[in-house]
C-alpha atoms as a PDB file:
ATOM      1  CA  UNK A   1      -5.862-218.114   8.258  1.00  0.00           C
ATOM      2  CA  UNK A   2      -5.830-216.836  11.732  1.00  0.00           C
ATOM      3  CA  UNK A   3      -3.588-218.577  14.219  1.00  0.00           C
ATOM      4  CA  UNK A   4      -6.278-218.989  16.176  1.00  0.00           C
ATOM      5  CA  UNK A   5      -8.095-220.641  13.332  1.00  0.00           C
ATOM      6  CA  UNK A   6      -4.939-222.898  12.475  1.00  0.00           C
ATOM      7  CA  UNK A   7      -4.990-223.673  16.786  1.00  0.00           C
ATOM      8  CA  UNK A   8      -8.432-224.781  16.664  1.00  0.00           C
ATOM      9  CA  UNK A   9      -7.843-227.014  13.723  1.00  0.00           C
ATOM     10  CA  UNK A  10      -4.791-228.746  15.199  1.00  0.00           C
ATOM     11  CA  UNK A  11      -6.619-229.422  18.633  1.00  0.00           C
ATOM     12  CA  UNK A  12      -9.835-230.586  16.417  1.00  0.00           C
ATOM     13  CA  UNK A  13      -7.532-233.203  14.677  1.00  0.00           C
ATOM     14  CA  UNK A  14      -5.990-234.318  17.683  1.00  0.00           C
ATOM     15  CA  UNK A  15      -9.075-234.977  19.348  1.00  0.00           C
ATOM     16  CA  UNK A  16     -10.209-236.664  16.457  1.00  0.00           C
ATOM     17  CA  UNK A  17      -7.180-238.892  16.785  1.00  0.00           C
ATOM     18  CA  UNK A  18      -7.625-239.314  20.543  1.00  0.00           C
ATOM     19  CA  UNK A  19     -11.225-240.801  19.823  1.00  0.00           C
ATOM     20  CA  UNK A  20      -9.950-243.508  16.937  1.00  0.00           C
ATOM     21  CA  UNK A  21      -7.417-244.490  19.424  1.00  0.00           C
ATOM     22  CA  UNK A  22      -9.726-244.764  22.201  1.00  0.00           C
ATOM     23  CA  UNK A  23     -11.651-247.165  19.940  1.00  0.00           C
ATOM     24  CA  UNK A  24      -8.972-248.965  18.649  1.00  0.00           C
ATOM     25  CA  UNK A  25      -7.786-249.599  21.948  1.00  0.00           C
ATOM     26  CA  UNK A  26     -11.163-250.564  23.032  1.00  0.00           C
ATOM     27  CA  UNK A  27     -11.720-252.873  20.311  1.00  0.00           C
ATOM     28  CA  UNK A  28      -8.065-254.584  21.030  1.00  0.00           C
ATOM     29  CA  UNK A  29      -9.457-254.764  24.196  1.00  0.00           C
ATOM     30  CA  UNK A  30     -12.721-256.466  23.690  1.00  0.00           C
ATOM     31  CA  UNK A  31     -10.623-259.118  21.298  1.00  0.00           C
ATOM     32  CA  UNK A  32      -8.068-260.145  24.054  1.00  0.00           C
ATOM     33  CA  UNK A  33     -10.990-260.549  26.491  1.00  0.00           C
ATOM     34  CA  UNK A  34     -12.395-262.906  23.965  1.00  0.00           C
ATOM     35  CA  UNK A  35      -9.554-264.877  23.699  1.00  0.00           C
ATOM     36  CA  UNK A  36      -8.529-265.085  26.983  1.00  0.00           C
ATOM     37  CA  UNK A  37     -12.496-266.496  27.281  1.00  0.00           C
ATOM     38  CA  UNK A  38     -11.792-268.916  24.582  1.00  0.00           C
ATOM     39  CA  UNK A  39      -8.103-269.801  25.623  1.00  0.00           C
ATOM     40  CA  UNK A  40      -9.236-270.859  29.434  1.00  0.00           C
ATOM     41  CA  UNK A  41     -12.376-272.766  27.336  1.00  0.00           C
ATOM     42  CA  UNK A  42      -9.875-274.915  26.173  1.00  0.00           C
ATOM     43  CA  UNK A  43      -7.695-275.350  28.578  1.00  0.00           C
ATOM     44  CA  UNK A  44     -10.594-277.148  30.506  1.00  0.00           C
ATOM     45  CA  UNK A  45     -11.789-278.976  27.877  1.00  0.00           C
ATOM     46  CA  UNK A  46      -7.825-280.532  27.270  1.00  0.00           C
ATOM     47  CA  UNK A  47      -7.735-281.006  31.263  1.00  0.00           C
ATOM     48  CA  UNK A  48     -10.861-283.274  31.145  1.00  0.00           C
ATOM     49  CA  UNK A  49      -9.971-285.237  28.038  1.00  0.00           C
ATOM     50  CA  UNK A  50      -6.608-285.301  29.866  1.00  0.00           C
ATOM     51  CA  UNK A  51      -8.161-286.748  32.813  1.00  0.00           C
ATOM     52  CA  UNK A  52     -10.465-288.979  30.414  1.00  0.00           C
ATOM     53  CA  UNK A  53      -7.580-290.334  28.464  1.00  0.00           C
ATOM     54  CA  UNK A  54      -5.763-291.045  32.034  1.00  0.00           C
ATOM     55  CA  UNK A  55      -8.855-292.677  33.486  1.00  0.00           C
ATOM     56  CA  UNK A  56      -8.925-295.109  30.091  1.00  0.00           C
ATOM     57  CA  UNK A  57      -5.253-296.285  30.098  1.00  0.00           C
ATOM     58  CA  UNK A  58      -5.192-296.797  33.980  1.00  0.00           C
ATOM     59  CA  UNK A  59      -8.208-298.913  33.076  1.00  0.00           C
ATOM     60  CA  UNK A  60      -6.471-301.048  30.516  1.00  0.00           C
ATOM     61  CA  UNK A  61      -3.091-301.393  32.610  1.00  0.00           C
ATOM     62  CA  UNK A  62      -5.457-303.193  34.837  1.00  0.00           C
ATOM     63  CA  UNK A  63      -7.232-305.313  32.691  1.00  0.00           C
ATOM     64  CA  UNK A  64     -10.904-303.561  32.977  1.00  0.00           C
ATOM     65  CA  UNK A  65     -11.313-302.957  29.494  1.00  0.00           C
ATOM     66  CA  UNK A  66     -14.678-303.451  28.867  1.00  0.00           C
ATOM     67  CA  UNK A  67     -15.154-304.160  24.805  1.00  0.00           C
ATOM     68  CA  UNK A  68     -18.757-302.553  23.558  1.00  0.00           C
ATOM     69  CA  UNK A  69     -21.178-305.350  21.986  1.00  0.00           C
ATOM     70  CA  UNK A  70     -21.239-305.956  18.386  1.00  0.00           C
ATOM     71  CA  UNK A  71     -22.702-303.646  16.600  1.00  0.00           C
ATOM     72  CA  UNK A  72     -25.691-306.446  15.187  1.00  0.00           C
ATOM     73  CA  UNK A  73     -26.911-306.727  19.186  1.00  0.00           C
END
């Protein structure tokens, strides 16, 4: 082989490598913008059961606990 030949291989490969990690780093990417979608999801859903749970025990340190109707009503 020509060392021109051997050149051309050795770029070809490391393109070839540039391009998987292009896509790997894409894909790593596109999975921490997922999570960070899914992470601030729950963060709002634990503030408002937070603030839910709050509401209910501020409501029973005051006596307005309201107890539902019997289920045979």
């Amino acid at each position: 082989m020509t060392a021109e030949k051997l050149l051309n291989e050795r770029i070809e490969k490391l393109e070839e490598r540039a391009a998987f990690q292009d896509k790997a780093i894409e894909d790593l990417s596109d999975a921490v913008t997922d999570q960070w979608k899914l992470i601030e999801s729950l963060k709002r859903d634990a503030k408002r059961l937070a603030d839910k749970l709050r509401e209910v025990e501020d409501s029973f340190a005051q006596g307005e606990v309201k107890e539902p109707p019997p289920p045979h009503y």
